[in-house]
C-alpha atoms as a PDB file:
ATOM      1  CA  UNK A   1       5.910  46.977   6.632  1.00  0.00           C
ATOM      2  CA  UNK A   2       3.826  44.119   7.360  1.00  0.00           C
ATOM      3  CA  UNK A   3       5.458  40.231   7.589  1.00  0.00           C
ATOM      4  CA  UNK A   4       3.417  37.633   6.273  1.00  0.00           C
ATOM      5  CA  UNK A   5       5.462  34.844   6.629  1.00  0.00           C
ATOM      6  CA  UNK A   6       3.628  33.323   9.142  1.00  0.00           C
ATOM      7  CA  UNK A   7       0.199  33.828   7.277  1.00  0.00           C
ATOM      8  CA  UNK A   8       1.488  32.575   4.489  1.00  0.00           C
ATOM      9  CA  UNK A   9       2.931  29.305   6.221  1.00  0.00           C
ATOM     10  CA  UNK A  10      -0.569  28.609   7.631  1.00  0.00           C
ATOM     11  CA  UNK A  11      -1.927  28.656   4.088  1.00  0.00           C
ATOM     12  CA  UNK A  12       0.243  26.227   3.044  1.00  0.00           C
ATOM     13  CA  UNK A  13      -0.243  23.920   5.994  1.00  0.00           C
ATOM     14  CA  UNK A  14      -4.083  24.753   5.514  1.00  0.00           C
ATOM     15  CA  UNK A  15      -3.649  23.886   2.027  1.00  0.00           C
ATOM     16  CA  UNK A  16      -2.133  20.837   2.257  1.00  0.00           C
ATOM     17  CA  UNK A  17      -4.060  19.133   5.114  1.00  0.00           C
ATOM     18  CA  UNK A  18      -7.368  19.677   2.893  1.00  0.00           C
ATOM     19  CA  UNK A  19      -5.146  18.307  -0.182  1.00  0.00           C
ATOM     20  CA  UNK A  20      -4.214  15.199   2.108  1.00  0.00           C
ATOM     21  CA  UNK A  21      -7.572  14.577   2.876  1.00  0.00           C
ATOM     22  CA  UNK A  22      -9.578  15.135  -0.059  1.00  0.00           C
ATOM     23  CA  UNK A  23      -7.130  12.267  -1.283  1.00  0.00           C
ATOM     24  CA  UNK A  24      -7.769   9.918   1.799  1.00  0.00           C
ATOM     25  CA  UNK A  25     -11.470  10.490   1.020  1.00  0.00           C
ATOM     26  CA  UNK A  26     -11.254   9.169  -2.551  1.00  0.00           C
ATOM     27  CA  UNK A  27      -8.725   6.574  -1.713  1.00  0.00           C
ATOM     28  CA  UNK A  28     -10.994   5.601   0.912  1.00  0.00           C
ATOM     29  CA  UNK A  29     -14.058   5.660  -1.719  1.00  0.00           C
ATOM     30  CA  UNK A  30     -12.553   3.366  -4.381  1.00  0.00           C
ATOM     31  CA  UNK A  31     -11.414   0.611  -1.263  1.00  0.00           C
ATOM     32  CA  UNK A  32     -15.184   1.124  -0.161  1.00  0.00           C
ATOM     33  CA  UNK A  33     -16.386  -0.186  -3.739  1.00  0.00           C
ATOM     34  CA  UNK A  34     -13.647  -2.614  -4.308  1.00  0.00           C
ATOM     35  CA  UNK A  35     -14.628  -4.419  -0.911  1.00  0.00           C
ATOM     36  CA  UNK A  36     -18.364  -4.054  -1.414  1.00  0.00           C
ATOM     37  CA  UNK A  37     -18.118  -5.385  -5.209  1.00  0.00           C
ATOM     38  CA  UNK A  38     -16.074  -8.494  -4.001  1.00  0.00           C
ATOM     39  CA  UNK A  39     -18.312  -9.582  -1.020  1.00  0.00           C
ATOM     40  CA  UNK A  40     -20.597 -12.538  -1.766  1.00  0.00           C
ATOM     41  CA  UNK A  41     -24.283 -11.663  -0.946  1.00  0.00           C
ATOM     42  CA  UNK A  42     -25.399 -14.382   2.126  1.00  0.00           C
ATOM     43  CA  UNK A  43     -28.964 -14.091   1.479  1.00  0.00           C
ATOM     44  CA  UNK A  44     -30.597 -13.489  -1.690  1.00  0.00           C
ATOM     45  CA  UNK A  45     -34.663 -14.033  -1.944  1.00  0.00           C
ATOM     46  CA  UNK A  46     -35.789 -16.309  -5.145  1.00  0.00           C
ATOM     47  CA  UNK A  47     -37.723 -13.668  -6.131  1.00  0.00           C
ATOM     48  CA  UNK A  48     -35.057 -11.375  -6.261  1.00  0.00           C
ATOM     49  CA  UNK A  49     -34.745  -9.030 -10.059  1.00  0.00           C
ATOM     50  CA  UNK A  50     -31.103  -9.914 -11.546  1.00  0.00           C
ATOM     51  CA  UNK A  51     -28.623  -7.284  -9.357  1.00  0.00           C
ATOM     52  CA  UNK A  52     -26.943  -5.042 -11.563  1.00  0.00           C
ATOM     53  CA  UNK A  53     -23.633  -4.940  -9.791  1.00  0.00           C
ATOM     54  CA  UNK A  54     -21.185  -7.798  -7.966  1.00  0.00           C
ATOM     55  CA  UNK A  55     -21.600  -8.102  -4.779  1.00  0.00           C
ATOM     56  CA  UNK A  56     -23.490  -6.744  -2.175  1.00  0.00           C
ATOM     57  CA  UNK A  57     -25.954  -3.512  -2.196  1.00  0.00           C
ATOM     58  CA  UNK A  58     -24.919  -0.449  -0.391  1.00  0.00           C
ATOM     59  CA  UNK A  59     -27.977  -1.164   1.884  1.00  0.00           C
ATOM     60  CA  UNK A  60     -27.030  -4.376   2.298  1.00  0.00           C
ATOM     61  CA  UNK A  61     -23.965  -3.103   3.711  1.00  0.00           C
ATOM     62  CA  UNK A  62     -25.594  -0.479   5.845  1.00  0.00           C
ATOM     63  CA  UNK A  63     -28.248  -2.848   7.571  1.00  0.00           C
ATOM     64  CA  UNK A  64     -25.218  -5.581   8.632  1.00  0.00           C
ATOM     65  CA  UNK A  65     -23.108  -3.066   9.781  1.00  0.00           C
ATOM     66  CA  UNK A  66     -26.230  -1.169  11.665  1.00  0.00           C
ATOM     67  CA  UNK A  67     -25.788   2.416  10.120  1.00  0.00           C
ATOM     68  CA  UNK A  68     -27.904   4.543   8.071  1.00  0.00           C
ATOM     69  CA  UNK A  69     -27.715   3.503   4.327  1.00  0.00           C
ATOM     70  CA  UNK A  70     -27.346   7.444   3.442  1.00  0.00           C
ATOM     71  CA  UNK A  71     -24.689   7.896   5.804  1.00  0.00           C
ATOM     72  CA  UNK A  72     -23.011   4.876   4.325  1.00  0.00           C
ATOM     73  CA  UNK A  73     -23.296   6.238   0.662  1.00  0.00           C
ATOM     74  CA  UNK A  74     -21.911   9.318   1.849  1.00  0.00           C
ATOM     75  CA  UNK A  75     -18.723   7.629   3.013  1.00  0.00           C
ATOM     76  CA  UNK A  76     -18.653   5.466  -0.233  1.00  0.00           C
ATOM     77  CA  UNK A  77     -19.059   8.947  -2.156  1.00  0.00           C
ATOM     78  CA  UNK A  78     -15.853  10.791   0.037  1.00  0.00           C
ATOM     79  CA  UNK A  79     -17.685  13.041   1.457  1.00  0.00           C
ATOM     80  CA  UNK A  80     -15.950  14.934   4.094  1.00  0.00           C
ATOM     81  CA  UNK A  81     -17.206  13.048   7.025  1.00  0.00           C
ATOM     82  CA  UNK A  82     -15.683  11.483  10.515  1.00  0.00           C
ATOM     83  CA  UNK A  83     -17.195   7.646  11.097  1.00  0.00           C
ATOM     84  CA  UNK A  84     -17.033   6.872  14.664  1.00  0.00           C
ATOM     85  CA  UNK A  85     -15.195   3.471  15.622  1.00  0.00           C
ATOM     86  CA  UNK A  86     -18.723   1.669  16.368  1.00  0.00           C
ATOM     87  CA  UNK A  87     -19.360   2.409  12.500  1.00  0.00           C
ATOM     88  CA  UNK A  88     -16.227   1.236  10.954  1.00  0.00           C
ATOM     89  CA  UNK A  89     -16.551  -2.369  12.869  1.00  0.00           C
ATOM     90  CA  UNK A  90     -19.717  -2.470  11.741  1.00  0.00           C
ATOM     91  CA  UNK A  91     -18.740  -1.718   8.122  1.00  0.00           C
ATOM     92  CA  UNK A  92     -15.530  -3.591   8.542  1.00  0.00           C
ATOM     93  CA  UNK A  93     -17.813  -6.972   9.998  1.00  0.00           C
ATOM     94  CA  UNK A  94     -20.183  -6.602   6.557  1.00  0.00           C
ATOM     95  CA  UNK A  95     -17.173  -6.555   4.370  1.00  0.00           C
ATOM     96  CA  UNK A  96     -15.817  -9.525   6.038  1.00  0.00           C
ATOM     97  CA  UNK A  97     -12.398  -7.552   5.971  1.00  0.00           C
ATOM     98  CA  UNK A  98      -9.193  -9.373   6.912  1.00  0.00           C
ATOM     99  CA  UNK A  99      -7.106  -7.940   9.377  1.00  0.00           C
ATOM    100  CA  UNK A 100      -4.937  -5.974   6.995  1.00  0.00           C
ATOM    101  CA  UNK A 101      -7.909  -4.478   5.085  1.00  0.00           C
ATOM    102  CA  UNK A 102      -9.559  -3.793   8.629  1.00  0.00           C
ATOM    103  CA  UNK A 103      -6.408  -1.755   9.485  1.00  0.00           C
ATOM    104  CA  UNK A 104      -6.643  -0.056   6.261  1.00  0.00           C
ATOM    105  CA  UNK A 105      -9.843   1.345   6.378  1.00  0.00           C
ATOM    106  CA  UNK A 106      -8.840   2.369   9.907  1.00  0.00           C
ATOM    107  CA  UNK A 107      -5.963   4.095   8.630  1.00  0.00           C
ATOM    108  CA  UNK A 108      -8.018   5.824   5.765  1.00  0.00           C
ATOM    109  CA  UNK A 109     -11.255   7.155   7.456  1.00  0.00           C
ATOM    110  CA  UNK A 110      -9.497   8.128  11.032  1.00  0.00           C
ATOM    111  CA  UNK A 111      -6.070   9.329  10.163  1.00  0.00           C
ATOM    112  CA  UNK A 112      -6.713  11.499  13.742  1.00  0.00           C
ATOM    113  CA  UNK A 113      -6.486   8.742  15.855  1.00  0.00           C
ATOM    114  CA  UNK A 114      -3.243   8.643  18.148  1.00  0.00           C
ATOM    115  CA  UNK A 115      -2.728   5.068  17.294  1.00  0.00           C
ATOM    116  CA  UNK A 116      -2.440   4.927  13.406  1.00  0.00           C
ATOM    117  CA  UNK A 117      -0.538   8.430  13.487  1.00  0.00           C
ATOM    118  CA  UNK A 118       3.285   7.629  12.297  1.00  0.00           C
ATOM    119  CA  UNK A 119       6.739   7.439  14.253  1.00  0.00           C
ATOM    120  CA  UNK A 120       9.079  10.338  13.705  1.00  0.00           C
ATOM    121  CA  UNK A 121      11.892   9.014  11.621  1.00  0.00           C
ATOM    122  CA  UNK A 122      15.665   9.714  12.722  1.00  0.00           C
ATOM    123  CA  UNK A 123      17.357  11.815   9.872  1.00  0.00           C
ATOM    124  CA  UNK A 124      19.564   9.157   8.361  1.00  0.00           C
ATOM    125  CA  UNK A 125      18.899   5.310   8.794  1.00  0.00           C
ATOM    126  CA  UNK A 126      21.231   3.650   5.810  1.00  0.00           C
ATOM    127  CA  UNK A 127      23.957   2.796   8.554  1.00  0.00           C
ATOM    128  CA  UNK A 128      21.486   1.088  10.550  1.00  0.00           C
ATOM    129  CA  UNK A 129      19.368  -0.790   7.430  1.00  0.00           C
ATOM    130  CA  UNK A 130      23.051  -1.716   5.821  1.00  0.00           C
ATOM    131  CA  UNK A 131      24.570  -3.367   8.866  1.00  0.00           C
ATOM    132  CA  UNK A 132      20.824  -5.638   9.081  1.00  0.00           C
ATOM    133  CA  UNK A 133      21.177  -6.454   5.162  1.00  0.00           C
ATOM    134  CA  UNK A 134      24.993  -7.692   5.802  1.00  0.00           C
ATOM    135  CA  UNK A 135      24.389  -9.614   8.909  1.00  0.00           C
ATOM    136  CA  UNK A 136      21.442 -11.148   6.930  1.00  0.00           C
ATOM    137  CA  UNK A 137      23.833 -12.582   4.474  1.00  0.00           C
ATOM    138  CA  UNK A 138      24.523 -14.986   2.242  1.00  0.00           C
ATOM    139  CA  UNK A 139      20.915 -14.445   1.998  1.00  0.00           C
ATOM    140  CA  UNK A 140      20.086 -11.945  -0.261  1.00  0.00           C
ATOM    141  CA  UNK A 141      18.348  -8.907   1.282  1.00  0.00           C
ATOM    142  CA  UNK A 142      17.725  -5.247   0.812  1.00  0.00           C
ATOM    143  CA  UNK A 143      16.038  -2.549   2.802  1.00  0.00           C
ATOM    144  CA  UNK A 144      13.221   0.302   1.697  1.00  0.00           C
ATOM    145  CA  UNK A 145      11.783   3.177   2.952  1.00  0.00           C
ATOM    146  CA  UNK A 146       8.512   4.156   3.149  1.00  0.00           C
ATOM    147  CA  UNK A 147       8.135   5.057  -0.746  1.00  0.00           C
ATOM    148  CA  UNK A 148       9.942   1.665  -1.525  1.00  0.00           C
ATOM    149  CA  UNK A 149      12.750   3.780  -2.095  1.00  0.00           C
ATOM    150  CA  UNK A 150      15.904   1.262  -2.025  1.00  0.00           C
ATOM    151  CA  UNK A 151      17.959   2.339   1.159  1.00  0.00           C
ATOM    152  CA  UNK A 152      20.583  -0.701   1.655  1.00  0.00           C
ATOM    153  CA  UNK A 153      21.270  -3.938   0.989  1.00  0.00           C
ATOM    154  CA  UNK A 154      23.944  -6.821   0.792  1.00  0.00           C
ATOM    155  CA  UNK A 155      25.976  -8.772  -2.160  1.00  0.00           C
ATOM    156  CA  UNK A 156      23.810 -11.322  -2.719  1.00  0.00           C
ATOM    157  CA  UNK A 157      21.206  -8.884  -3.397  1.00  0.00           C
ATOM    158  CA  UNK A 158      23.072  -6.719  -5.754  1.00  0.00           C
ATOM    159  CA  UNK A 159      23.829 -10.047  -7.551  1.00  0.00           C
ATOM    160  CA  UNK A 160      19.868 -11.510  -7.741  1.00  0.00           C
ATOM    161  CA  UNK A 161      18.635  -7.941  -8.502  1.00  0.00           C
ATOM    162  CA  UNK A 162      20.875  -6.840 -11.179  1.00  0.00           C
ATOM    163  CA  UNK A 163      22.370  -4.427  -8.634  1.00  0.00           C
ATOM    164  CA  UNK A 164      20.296  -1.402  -7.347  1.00  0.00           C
ATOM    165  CA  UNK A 165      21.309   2.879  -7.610  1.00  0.00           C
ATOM    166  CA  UNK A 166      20.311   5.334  -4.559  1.00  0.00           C
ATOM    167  CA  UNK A 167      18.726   8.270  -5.595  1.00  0.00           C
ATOM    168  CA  UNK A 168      17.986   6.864  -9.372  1.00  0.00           C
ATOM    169  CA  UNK A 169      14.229   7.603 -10.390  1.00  0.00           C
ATOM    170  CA  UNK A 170      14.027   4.123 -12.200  1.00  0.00           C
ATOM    171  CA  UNK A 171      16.566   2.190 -10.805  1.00  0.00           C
ATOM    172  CA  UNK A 172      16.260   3.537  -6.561  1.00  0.00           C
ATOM    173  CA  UNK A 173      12.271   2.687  -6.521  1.00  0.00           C
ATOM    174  CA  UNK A 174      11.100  -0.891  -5.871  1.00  0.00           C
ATOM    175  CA  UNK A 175       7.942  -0.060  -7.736  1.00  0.00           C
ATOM    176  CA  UNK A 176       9.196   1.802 -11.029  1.00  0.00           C
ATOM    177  CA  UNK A 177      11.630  -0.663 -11.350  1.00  0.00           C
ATOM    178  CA  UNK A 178       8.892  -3.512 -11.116  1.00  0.00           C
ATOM    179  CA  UNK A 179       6.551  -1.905 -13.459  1.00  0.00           C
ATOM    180  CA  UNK A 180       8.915   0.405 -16.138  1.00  0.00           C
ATOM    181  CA  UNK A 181      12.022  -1.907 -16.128  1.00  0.00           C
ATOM    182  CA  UNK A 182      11.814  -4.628 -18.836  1.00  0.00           C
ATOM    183  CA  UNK A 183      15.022  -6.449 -17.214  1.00  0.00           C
ATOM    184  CA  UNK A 184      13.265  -6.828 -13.950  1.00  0.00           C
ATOM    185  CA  UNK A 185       9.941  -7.788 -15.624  1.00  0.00           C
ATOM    186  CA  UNK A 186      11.583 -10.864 -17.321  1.00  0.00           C
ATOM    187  CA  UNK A 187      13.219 -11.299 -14.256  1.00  0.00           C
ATOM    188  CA  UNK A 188       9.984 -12.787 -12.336  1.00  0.00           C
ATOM    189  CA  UNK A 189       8.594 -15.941 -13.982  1.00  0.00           C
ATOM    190  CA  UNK A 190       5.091 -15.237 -12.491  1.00  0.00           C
ATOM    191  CA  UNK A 191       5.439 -11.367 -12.612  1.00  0.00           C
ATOM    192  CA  UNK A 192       1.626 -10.705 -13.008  1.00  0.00           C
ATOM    193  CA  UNK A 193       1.769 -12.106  -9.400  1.00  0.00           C
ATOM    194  CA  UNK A 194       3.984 -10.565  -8.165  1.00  0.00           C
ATOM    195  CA  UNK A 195       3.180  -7.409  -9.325  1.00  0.00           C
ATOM    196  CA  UNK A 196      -0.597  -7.461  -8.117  1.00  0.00           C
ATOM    197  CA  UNK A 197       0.496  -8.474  -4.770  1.00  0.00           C
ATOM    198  CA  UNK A 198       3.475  -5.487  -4.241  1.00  0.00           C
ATOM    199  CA  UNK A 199       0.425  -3.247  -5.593  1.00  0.00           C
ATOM    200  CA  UNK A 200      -1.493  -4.381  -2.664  1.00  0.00           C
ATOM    201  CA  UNK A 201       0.958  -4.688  -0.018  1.00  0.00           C
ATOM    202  CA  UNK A 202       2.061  -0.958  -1.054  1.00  0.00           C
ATOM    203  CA  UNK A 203      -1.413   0.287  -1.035  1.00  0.00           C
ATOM    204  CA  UNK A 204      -1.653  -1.407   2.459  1.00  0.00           C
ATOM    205  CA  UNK A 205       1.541   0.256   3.511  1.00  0.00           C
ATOM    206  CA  UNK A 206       0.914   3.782   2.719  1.00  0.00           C
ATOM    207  CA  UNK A 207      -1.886   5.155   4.243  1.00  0.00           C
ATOM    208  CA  UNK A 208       0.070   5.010   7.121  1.00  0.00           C
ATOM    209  CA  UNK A 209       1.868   7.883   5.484  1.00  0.00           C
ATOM    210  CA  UNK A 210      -0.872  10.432   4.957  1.00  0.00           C
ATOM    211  CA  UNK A 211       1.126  13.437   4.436  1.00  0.00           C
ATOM    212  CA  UNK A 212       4.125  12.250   2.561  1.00  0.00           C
ATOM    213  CA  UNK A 213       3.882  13.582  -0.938  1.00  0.00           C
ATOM    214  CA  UNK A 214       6.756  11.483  -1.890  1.00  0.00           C
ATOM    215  CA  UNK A 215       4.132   8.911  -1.628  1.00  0.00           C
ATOM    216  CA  UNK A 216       1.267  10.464  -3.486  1.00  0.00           C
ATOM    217  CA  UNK A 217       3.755  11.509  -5.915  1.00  0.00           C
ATOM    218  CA  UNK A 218       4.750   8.389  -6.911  1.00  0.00           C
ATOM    219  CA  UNK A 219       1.292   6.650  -7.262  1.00  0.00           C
ATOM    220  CA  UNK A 220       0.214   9.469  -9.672  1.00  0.00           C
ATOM    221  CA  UNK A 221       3.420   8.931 -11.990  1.00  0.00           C
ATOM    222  CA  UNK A 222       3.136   5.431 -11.792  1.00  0.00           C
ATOM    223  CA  UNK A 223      -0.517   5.826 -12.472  1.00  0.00           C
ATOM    224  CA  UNK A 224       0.600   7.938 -16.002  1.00  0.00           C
ATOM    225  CA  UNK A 225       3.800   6.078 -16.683  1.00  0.00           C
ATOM    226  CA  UNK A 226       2.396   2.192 -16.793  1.00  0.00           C
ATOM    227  CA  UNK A 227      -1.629   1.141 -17.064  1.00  0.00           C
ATOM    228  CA  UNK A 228      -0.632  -2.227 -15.899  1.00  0.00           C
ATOM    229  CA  UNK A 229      -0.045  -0.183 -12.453  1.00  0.00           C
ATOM    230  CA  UNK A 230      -3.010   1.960 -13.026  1.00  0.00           C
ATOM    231  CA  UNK A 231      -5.243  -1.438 -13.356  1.00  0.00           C
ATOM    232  CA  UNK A 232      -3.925  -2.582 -10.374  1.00  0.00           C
ATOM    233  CA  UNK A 233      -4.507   0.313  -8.022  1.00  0.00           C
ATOM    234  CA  UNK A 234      -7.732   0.921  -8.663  1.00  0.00           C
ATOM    235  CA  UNK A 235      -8.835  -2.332  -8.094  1.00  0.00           C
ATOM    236  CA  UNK A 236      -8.187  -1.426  -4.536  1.00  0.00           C
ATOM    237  CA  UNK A 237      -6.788  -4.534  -3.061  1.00  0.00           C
ATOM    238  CA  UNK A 238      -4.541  -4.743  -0.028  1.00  0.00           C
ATOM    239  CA  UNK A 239      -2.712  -7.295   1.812  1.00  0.00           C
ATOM    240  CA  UNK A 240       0.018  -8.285   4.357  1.00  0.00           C
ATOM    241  CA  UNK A 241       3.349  -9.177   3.004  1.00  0.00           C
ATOM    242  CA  UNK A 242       3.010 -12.427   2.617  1.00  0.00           C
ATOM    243  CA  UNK A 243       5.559 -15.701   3.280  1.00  0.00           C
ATOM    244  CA  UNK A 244       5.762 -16.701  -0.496  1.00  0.00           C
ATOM    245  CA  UNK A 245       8.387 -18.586  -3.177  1.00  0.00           C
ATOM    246  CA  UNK A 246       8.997 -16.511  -6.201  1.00  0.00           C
ATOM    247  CA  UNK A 247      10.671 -18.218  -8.803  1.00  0.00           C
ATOM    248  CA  UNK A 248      13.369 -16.319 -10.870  1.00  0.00           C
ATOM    249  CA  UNK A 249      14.914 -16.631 -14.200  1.00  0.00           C
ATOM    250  CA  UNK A 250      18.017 -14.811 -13.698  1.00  0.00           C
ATOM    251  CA  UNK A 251      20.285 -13.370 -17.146  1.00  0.00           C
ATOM    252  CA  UNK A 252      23.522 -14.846 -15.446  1.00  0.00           C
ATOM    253  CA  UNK A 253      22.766 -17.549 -13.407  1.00  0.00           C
ATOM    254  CA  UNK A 254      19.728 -19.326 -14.765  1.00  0.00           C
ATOM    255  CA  UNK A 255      16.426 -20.489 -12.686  1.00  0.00           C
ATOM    256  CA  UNK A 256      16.180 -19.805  -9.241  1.00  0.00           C
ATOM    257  CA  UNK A 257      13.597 -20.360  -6.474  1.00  0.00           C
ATOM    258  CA  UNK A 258      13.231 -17.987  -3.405  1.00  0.00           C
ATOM    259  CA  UNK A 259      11.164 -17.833  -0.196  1.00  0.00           C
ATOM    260  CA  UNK A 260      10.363 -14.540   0.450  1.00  0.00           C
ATOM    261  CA  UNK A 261       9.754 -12.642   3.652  1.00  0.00           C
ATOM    262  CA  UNK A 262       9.935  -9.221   5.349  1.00  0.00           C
ATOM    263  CA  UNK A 263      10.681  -7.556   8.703  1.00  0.00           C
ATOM    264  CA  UNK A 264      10.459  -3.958   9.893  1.00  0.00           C
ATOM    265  CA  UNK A 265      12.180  -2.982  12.987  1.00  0.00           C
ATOM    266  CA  UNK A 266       9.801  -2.285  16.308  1.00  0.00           C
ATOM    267  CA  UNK A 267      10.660   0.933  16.717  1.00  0.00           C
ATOM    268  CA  UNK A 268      10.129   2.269  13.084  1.00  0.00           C
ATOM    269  CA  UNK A 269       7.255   0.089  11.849  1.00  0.00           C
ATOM    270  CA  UNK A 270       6.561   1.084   8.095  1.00  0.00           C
ATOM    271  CA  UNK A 271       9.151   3.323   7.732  1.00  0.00           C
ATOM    272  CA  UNK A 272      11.984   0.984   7.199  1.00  0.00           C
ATOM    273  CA  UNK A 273      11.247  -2.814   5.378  1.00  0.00           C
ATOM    274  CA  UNK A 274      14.026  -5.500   4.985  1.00  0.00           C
ATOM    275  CA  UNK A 275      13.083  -7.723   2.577  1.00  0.00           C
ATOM    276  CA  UNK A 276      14.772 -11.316   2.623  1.00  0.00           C
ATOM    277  CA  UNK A 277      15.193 -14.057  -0.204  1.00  0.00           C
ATOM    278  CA  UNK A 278      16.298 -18.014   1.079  1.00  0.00           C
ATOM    279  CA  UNK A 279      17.065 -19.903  -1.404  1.00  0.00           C
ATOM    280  CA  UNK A 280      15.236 -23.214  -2.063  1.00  0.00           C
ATOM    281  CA  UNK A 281      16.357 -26.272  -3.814  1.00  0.00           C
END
């Protein structure tokens, strides 16, 4: 009697590696468009026909970046192709991606590249994300994992957040408590804002994380669950967290202003955020 264990485990592997990257491809197909749509067209001859679309023409994209147009609508298409790093400057420099959105298409069209690939991470960091949140008080802080899963945090937090549930499917996730949580939506005076921009910075965050299907688990119920969410993603955007005020409107304790920042520790970038709130007069 035969064992097929092992065959069958290499299936699986097989099967998920094409699964991973037929996702990359389209995620890095609608980023493509999104960037190519918002970039302003330098030169545009008088007699010019009325362009159909925003932005710039896939061949104008191709000639600035010095590749073959085809080749560049293959890319934009997702097919199943390997740019060299010559080609993504080039596309990145016709873009006029910022640094974050240069890492990002980096990240999505050479996942194989030693230096994007991510750190192992140790089997339980709460301890070490909890004792960062309390020394970080009595400013309000919490920690999350790379699915924006809540991990830790301190008091102050618990207070300004409504408090916060490990493990919860609405109440553990940053994200489906931002976008299917009507207490935290009145919670944010500018919430559109803030919303957009954690779409963004999370879209920015992931592909990092190319075979987590926590991650790509997430996006798809979020994408079913709330079309404010759905909007948002597909629009493509990413960005850096960003130094910011957010300006609350707290159940208990009335109007309240915030600068926001975040920090990951050196030795697990991405995998483990601390977000922190100071208080402004």
């Amino acid at each position: 009697m035969s064992d097929n264990t092992g065959t069958d485990t290499t299936s699986q592997e097989r099967n998920l590696v094409l699964q991973n990257s037929t996702e990359k491809s389209r995620e890095l197909s609608i980023f493509l468009r999104a960037m190519r749509d918002r970039a302003v067209p330098k030169r545009v001859p008088k007699n010019t026909r009325r362009r159909r679309a925003p932005g710039l023409l896939r061949e104008e994209v191709a000639e600035v970046a010095g590749i073959s147009a085809t080749w560049y609508t293959w890319l934009e298409q997702g097919r199943p192709i390997k740019p060299s790093m010559y080609a993504l400057q080039g596309i990145a420099r016709a873009l006029s991606l910022t640094p974050i959105e240069r890492q990002h298409l980096f990240f999505l069209a050479r996942t194989d590249l030693d230096l994007l690939r991510e750190k192992e991470l140790p089997e339980d960091v709460r301890p070490m994300a909890t004792a960062l949140c309390v020394a970080l008080e009595p400013h309000p802080a919490y920690a999350l994992d790379a699915a924006w899963n809540f991990v830790a945090w301190n008091r102050p937090a618990e207070i300004l957040f409504c408090g916060f549930k490990i493990g919860d499917e609405l109440y553990g996730n940053l994200l489906r408590r931002l976008f299917l949580d009507p207490q935290w939506r009145s919670l944010f005076t500018n919430w559109d804002v803030v919303a957009r921009s954690a779409v963004a910075q999370f879209r920015a965050a992931a592909a990092r994380f190319s075979t987590d299907n926590k991650i790509s688990h997430l996006i798809e119920n979020l994408r079913i669950a709330s079309s404010e969410f759905g909007k948002f993603w597909e629009a493509g955007q990413v960005e850096a967290s960003p130094v910011w005020s957010k300006n609350f409107r707290h159940p208990d304790h009335g109007e309240k202003r915030y600068l926001y920042t975040s920090m990951s520790p050196a030795s697990l970038p991405g995998h483990i955020t601390i977000s922190i709130y100071f208080e402004q007069p």
